[in-house]
N, C-alpha and C. Protein backbone atom coordinates (compact mmCIF):
# COMPACT_ATOMS: atom_id res chain seq x y z
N UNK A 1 -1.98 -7.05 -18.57
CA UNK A 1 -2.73 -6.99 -17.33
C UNK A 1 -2.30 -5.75 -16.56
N UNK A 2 -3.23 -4.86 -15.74
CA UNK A 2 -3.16 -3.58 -15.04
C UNK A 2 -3.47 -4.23 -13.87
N UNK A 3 -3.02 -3.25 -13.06
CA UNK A 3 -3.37 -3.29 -11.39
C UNK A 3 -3.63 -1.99 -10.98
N UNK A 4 -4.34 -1.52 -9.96
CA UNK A 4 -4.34 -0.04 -9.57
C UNK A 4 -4.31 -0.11 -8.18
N UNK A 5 -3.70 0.61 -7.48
CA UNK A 5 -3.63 0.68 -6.39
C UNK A 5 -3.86 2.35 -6.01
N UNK A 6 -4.69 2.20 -4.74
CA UNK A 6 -4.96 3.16 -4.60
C UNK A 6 -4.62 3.57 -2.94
N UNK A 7 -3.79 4.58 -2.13
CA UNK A 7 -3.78 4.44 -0.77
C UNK A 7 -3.81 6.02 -0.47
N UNK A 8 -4.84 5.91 0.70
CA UNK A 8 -5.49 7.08 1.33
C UNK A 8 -4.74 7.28 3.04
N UNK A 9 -4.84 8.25 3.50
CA UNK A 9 -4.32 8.47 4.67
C UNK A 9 -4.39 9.89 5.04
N UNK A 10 -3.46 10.37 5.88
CA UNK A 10 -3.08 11.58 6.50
C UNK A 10 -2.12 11.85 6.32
N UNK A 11 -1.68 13.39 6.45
CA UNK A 11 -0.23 13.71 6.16
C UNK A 11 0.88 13.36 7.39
N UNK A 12 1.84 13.08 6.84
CA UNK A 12 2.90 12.52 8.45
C UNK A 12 2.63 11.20 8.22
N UNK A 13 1.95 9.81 7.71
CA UNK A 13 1.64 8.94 7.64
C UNK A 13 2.71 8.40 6.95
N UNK A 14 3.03 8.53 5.97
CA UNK A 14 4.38 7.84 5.01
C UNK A 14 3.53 7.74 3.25
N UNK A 15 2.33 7.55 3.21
CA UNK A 15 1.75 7.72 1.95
C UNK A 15 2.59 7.78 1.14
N UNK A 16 3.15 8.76 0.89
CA UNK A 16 3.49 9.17 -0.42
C UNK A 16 4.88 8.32 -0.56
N UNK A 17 5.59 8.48 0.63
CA UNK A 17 7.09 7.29 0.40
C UNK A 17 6.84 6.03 0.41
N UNK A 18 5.76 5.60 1.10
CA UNK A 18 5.81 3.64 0.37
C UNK A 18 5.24 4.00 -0.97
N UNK A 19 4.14 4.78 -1.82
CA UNK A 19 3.93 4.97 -3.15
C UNK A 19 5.07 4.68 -4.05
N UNK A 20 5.71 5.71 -3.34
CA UNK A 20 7.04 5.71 -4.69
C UNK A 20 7.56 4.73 -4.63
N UNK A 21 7.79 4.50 -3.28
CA UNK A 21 8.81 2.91 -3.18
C UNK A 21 7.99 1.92 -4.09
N UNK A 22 6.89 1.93 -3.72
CA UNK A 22 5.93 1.20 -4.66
C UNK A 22 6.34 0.69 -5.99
N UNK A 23 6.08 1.90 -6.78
CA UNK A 23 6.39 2.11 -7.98
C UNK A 23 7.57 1.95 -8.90
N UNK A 24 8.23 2.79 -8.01
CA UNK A 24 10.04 2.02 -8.08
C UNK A 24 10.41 1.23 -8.36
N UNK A 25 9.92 0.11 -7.45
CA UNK A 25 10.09 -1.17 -7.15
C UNK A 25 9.48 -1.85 -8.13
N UNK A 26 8.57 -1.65 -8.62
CA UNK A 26 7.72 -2.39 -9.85
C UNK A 26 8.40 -2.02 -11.11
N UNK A 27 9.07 -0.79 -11.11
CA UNK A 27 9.33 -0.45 -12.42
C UNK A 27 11.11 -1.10 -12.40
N UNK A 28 11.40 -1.96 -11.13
CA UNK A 28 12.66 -2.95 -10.98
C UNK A 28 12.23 -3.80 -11.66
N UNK A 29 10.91 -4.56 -11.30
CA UNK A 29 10.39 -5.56 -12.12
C UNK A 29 10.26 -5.84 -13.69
N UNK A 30 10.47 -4.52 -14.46
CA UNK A 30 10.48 -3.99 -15.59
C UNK A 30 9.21 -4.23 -16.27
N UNK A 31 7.91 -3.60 -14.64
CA UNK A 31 6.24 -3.68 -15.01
C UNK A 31 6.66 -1.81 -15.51
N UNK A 32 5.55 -1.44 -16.21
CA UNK A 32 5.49 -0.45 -16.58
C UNK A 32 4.32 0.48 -15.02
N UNK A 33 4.95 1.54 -15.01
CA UNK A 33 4.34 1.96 -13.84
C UNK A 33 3.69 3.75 -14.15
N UNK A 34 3.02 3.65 -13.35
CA UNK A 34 2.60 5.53 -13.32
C UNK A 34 2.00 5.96 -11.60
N UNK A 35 2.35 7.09 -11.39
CA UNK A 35 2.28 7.34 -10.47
C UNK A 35 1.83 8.52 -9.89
N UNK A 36 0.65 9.16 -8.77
CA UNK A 36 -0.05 10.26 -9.03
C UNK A 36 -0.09 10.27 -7.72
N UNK A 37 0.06 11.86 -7.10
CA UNK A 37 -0.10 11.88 -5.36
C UNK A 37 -0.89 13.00 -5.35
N UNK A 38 -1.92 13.29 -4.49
CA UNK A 38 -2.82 14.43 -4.19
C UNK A 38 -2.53 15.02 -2.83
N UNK A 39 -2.34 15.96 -2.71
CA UNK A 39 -2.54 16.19 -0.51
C UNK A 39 -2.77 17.86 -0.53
N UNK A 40 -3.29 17.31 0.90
CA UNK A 40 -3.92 19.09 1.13
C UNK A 40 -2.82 19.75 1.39
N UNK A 41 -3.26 20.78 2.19
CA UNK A 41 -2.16 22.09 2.35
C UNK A 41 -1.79 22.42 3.65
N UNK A 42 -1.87 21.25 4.56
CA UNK A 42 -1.07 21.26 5.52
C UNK A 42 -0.56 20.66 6.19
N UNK A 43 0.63 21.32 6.81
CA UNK A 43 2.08 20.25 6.69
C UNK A 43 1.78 18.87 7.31
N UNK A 44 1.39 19.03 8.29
CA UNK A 44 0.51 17.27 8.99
C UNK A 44 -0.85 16.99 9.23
N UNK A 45 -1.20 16.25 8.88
CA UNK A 45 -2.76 15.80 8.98
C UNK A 45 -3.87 16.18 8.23
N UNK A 46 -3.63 16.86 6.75
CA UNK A 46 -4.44 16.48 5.69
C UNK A 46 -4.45 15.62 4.92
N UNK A 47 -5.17 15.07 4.38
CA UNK A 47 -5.57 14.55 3.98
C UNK A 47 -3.96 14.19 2.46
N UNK A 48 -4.16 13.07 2.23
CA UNK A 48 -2.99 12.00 1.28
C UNK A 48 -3.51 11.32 0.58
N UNK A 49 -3.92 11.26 -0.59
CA UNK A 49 -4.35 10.23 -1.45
C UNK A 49 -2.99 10.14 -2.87
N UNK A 50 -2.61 9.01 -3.00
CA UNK A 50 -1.90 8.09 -4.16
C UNK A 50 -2.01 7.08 -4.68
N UNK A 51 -2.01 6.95 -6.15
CA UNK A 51 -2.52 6.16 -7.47
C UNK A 51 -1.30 5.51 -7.29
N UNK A 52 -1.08 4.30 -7.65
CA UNK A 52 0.18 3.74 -8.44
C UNK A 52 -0.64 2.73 -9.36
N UNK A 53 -0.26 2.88 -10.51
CA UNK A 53 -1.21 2.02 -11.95
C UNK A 53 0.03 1.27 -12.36
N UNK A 54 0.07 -0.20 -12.75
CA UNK A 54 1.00 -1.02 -13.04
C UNK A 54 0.42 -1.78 -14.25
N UNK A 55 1.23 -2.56 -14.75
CA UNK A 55 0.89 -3.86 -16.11
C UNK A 55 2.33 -4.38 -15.93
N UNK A 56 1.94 -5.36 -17.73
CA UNK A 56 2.87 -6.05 -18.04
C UNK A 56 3.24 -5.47 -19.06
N UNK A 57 2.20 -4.34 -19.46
CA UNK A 57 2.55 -3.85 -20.73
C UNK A 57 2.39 -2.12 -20.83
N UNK A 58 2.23 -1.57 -22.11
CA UNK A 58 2.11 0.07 -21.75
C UNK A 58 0.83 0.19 -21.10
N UNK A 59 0.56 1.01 -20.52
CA UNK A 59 -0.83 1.80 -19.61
C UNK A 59 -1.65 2.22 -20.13
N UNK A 60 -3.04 1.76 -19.88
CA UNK A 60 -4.06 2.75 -21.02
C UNK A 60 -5.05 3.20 -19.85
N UNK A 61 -4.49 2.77 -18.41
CA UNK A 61 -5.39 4.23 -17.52
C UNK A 61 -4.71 4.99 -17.13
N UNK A 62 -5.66 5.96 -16.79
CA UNK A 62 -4.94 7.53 -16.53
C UNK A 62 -4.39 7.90 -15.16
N UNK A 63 -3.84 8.39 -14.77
CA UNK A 63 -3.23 8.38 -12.87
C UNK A 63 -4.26 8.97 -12.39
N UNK A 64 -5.45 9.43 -12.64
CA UNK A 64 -6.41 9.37 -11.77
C UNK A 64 -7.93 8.52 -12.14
N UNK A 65 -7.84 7.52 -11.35
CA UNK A 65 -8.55 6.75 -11.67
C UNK A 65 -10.13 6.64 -11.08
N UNK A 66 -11.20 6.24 -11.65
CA UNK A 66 -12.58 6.21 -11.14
C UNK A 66 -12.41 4.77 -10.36
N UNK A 67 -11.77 3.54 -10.62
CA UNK A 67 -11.81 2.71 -9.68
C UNK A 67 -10.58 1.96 -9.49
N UNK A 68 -10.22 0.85 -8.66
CA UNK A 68 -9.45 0.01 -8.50
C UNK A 68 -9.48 -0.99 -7.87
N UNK A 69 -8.52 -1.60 -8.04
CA UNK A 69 -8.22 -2.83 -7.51
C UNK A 69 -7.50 -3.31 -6.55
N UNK A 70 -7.24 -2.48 -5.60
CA UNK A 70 -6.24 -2.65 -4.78
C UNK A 70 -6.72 -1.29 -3.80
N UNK A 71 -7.11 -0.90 -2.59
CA UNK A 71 -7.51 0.55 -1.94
C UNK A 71 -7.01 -0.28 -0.68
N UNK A 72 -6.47 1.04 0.20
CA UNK A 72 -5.40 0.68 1.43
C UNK A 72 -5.75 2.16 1.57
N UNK A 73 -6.20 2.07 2.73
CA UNK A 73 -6.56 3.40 3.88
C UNK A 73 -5.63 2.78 5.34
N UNK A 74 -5.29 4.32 5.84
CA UNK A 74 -4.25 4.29 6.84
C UNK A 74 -5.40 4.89 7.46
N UNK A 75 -6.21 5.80 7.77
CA UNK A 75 -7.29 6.47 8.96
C UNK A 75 -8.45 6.96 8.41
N UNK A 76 -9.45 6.30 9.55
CA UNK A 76 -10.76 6.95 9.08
C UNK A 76 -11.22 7.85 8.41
N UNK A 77 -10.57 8.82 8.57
CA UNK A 77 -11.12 10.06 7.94
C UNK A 77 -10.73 9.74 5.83
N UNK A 78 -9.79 8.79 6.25
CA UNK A 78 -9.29 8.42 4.22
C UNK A 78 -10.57 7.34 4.00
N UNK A 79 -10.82 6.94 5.09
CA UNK A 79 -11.76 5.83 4.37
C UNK A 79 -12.77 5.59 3.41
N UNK A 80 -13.93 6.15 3.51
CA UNK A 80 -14.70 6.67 2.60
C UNK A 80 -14.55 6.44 1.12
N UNK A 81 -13.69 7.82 1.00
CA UNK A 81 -12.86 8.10 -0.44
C UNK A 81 -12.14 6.54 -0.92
N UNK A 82 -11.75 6.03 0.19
CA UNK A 82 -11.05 4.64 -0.69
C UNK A 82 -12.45 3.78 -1.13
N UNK A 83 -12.78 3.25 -0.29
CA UNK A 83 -14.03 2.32 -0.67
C UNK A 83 -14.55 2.64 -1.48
N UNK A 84 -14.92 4.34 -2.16
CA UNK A 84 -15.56 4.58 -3.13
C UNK A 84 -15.21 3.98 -4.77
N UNK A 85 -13.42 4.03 -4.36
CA UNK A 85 -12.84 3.69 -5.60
C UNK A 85 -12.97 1.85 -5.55
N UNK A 86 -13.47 1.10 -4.86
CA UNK A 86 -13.71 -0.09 -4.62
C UNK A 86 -14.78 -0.53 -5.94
N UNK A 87 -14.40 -1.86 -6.82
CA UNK A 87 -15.02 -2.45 -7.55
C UNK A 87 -15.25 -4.10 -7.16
N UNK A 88 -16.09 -4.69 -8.26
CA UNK A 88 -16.18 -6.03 -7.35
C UNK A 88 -14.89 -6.72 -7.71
N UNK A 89 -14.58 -7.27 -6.93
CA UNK A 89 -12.91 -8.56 -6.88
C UNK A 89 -11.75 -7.80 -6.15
N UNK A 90 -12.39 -6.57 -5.84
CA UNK A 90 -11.38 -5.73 -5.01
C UNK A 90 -11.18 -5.69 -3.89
N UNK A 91 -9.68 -5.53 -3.56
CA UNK A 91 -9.25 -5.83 -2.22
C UNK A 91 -8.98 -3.96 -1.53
N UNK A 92 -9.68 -5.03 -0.32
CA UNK A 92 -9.73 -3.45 0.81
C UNK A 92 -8.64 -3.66 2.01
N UNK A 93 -7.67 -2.81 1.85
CA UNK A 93 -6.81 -3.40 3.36
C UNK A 93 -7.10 -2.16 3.91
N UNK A 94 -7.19 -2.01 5.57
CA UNK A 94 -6.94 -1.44 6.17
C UNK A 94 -6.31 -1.32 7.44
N UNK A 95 -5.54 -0.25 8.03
CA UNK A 95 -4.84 0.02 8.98
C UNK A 95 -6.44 -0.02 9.98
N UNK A 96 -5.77 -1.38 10.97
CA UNK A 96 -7.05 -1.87 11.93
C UNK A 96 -6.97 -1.21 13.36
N UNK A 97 -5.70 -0.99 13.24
CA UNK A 97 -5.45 -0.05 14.70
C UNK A 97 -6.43 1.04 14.84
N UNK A 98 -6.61 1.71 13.49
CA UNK A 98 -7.63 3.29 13.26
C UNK A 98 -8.59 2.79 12.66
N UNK A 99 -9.06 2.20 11.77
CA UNK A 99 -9.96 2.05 11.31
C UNK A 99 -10.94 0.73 11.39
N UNK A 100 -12.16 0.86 12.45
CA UNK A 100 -13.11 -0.37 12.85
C UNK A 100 -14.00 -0.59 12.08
N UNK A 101 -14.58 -2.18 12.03
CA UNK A 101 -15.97 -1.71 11.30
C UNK A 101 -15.59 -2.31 10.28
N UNK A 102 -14.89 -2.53 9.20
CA UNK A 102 -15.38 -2.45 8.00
C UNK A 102 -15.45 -3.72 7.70
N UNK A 103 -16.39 -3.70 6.41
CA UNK A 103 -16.69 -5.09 5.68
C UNK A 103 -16.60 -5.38 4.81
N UNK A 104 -16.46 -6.68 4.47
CA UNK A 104 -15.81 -7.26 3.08
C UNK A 104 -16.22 -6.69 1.81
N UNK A 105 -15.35 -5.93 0.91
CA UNK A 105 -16.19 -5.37 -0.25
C UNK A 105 -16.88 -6.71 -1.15
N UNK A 106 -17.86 -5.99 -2.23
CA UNK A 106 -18.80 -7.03 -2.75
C UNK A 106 -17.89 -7.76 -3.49
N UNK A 107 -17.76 -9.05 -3.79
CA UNK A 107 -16.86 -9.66 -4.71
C UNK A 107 -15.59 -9.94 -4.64
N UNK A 108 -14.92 -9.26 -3.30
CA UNK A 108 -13.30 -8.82 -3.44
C UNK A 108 -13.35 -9.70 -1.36
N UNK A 109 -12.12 -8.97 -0.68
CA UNK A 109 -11.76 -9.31 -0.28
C UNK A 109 -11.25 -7.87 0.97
N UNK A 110 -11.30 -8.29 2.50
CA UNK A 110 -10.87 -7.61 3.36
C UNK A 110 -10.05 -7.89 4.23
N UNK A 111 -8.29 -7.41 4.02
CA UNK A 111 -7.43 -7.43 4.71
C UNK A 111 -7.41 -6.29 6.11
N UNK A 112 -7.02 -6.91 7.05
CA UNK A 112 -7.21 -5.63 8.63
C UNK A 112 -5.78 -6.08 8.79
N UNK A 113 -4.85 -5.29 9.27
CA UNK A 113 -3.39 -5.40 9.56
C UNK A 113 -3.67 -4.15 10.66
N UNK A 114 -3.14 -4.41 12.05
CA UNK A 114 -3.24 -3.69 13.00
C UNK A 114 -1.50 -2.27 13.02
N UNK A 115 -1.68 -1.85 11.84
CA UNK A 115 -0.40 -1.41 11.34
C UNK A 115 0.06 -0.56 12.25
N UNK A 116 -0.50 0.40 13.15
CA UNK A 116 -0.09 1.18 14.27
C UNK A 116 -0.07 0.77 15.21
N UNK A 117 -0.33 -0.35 16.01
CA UNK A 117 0.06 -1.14 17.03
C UNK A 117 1.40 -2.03 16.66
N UNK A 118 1.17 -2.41 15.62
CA UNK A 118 2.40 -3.02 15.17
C UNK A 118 3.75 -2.55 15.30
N UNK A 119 3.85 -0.96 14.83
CA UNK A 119 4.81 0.37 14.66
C UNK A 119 4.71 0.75 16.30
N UNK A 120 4.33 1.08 17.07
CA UNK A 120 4.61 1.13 18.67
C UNK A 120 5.18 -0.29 18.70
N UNK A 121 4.88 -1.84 18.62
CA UNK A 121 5.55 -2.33 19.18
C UNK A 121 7.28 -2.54 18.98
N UNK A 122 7.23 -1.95 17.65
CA UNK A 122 8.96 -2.16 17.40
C UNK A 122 9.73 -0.36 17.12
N UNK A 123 8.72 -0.01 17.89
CA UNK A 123 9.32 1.47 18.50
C UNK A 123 9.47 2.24 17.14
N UNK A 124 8.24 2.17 16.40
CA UNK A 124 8.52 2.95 14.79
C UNK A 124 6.94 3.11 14.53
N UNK A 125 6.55 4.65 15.55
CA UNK A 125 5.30 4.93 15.39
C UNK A 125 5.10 5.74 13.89
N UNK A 126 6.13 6.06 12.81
CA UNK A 126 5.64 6.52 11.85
C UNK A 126 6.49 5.46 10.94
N UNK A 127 6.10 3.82 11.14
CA UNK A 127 6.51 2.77 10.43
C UNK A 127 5.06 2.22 9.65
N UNK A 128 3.85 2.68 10.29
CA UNK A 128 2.97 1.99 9.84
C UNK A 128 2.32 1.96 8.77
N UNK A 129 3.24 2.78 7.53
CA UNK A 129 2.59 2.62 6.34
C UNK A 129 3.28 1.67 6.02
N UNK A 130 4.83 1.79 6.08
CA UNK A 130 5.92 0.44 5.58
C UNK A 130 5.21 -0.62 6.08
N UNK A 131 4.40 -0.85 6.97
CA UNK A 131 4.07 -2.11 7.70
C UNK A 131 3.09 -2.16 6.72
N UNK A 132 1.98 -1.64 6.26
CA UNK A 132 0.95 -1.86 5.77
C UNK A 132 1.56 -2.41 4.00
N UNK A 133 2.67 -1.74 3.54
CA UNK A 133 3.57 -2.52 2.38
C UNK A 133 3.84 -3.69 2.15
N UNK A 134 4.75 -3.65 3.70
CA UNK A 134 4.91 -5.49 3.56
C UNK A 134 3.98 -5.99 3.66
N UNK A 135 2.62 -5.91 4.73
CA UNK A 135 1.94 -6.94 4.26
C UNK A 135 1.12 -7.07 3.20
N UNK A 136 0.83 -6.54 2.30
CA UNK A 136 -0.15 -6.32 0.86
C UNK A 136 1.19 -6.73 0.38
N UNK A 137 2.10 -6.55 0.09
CA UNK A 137 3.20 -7.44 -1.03
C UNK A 137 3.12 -8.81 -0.59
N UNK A 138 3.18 -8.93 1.04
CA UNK A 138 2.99 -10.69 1.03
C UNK A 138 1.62 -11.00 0.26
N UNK A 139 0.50 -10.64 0.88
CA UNK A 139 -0.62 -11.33 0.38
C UNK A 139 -0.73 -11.11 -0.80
N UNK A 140 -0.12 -10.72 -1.47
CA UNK A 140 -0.73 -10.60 -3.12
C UNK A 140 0.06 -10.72 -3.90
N UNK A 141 1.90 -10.63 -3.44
CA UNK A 141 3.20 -10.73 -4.75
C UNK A 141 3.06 -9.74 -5.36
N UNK A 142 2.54 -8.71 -5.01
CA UNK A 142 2.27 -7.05 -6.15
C UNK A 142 4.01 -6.93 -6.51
N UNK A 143 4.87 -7.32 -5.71
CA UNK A 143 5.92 -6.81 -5.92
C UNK A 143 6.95 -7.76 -5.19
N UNK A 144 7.85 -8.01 -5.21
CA UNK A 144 8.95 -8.99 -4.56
C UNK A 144 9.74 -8.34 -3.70
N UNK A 145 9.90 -8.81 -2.24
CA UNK A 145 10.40 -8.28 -0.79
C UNK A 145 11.80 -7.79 -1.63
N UNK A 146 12.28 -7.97 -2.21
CA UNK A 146 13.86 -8.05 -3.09
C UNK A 146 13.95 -6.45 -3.67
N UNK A 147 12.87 -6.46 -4.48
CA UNK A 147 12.77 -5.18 -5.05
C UNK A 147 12.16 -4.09 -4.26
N UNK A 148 10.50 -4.49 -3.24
CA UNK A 148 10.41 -3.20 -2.93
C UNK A 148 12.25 -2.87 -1.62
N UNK A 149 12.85 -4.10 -0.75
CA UNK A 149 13.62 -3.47 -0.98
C UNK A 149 14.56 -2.24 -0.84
N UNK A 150 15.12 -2.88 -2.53
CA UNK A 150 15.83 -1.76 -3.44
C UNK A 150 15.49 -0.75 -3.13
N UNK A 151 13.98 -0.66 -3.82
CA UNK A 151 13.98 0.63 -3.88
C UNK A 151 13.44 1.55 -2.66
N UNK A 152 13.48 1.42 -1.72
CA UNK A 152 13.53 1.67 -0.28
C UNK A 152 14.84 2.47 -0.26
N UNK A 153 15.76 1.68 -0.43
CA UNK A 153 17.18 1.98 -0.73
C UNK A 153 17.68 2.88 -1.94
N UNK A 154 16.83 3.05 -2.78
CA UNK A 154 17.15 3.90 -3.86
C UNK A 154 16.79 4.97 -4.11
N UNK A 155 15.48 4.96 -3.17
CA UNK A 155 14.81 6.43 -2.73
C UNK A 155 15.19 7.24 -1.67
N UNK A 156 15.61 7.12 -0.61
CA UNK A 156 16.03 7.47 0.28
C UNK A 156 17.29 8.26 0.24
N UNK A 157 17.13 9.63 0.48
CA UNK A 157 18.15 10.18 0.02
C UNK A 157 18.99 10.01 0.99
N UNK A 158 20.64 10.92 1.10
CA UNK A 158 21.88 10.13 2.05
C UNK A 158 21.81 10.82 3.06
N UNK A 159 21.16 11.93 2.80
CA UNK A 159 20.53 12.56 4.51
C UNK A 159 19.49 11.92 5.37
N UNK A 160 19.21 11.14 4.91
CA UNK A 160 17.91 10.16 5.55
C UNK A 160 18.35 8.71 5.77
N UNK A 161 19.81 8.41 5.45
CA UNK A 161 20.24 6.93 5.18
C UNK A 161 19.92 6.59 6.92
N UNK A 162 19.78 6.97 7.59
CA UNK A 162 19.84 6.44 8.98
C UNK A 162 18.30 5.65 9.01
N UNK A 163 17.28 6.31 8.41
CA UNK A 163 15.92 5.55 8.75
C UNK A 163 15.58 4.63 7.66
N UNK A 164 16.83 3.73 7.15
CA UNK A 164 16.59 2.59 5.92
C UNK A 164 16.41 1.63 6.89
N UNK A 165 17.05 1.48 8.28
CA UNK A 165 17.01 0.29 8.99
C UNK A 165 15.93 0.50 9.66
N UNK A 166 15.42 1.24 9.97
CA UNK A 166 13.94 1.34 10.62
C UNK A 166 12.77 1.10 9.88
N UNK A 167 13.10 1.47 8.47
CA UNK A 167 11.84 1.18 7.32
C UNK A 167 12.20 -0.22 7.07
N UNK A 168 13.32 -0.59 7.21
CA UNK A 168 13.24 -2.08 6.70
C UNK A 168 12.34 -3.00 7.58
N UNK A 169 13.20 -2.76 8.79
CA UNK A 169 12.14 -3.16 10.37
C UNK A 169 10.85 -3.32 10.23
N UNK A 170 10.17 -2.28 9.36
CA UNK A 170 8.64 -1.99 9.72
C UNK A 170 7.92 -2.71 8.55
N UNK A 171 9.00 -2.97 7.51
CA UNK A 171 8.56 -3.76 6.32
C UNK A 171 8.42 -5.19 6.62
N UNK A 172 9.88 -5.57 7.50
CA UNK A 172 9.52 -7.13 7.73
C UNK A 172 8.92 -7.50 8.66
N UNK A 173 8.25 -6.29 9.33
CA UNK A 173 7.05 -6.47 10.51
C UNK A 173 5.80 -7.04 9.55
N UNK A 174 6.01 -6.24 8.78
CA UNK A 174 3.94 -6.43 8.04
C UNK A 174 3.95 -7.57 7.25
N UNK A 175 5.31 -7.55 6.39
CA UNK A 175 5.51 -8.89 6.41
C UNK A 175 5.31 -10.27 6.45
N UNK A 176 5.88 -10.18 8.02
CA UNK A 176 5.76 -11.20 9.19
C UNK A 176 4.21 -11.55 9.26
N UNK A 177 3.73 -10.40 9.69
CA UNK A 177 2.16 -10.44 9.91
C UNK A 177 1.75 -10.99 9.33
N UNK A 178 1.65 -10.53 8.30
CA UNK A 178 1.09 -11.34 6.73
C UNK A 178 0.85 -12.52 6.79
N UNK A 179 2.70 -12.92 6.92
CA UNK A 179 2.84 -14.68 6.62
C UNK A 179 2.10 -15.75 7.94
N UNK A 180 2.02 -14.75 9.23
CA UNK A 180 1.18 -15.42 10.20
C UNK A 180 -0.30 -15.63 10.24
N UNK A 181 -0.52 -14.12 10.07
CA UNK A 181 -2.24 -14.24 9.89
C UNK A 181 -3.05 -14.32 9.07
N UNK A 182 -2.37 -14.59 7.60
CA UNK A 182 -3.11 -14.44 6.22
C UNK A 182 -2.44 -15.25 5.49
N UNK A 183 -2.54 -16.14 5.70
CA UNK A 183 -2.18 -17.80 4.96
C UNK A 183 -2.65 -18.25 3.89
N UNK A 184 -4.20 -17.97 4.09
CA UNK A 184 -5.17 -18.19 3.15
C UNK A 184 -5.27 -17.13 2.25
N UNK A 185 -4.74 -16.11 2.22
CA UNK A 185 -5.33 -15.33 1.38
C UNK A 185 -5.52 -15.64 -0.35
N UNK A 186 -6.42 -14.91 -0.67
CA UNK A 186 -7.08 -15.20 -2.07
C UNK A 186 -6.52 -14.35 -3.11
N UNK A 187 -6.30 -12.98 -2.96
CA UNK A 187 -6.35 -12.12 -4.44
C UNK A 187 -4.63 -12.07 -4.95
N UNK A 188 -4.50 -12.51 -5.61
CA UNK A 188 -3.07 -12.59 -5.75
C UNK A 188 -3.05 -11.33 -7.33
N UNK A 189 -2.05 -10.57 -6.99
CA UNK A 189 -2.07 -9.53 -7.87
C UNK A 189 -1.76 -9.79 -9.26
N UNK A 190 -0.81 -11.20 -9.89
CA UNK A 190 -0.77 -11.53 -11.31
C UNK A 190 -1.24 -12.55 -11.30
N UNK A 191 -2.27 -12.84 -11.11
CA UNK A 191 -3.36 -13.94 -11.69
C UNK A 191 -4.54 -13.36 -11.84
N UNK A 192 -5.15 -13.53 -13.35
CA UNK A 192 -6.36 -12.91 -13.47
C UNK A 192 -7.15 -13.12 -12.52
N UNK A 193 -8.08 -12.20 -12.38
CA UNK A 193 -9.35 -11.86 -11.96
C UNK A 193 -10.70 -13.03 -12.29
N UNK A 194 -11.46 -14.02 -11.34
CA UNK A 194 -12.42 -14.67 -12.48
C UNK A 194 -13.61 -13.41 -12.88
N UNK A 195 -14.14 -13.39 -14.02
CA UNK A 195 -15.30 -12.61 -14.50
C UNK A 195 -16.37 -12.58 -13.58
């Protein structure tokens, strides 16, 4: 079984460090992982798009993928481009603070996590991708709070060790969220798909 995840944003957003953590963290799980980051060419606020492709077994898609199963946009301007990669049974989360409006993809499922209101309230305005982590690991088990974690901790180099307690913060914010406002949720990431 594969999973694809796909997350769009802006630069300065965190994109590319929950990715890896992502990935990391899955490849703790001893899922087989691959991993692909795109961004424009300037230093804040172009444009961020990252693949992370997972299984149980070796990979037979490519890190750039025509669709997925999993798309997580951090700001309008990523939106678009994610939904495009949207198939039916696919889940759409988005950062609800920036991005209004949207509707349930065909077949799949729409998570809203208010991830930048969330990050002002616990004083970690560039927490809100970690926030948007924890909560897609709650609702779906893509990965276990244990491992992503680790590797939070394993990525982070020792010049940066000071903002592990702030990313952790922002992880068990979304978390939290999760476990409050999405109880019900449906798409759980290792249980097949019905046809």
């Amino acid at each position: 079984m594969e999973r694809e995840l796909f997350m769009a944003g802006i630069g300065g957003q965190g994109v590319q460090l929950v990715t890896k953590i992502l990935a990391h963290a899955l490849n703790l799980e001893n899922r087989y992982v691959m991993h692909f980051a795109e961004y424009g060419g300037t230093m804040r606020g172009g444009n961020v798009e990252c693949t992370v492709i997972t299984g149980t077994g070796e990979l037979s898609a490519p890190p750039i993928i025509p669709s997925t199963w999993l798309a997580i946009t951090m700001h309008p301007e990523a939106t678009p481009k994610a939904k495009a990669k949207l198939r039916k049974g696919s889940l759409l989360v988005v950062n609800s603070s920036l991005v209004k409006g949207e509707k349930t993809p065909p077949g799949g499922a729409l998570l809203e996590v208010p991830a930048s209101e969330i990050a002002s309230q616990i004083n970690n305005v560039q927490g809100a991708a970690m926030i948007m982590t924890g909560a897609v690991c709650r609702a779906t088990g893509l990965v276990s709070k244990a491992h992503l974690l680790q590797g939070l901790k394993d990525l982070t180099p020792s010049y940066r060790a000071r903002t592990i307690e702030t990313n952790v913060k922002a992880f068990e914010a979304g978390d939290a969220y999760a476990a409050e406002h999405l109880k019900a949720f449906l798409i759980k990431a290792w249980e097949p798909v019905a046809a």
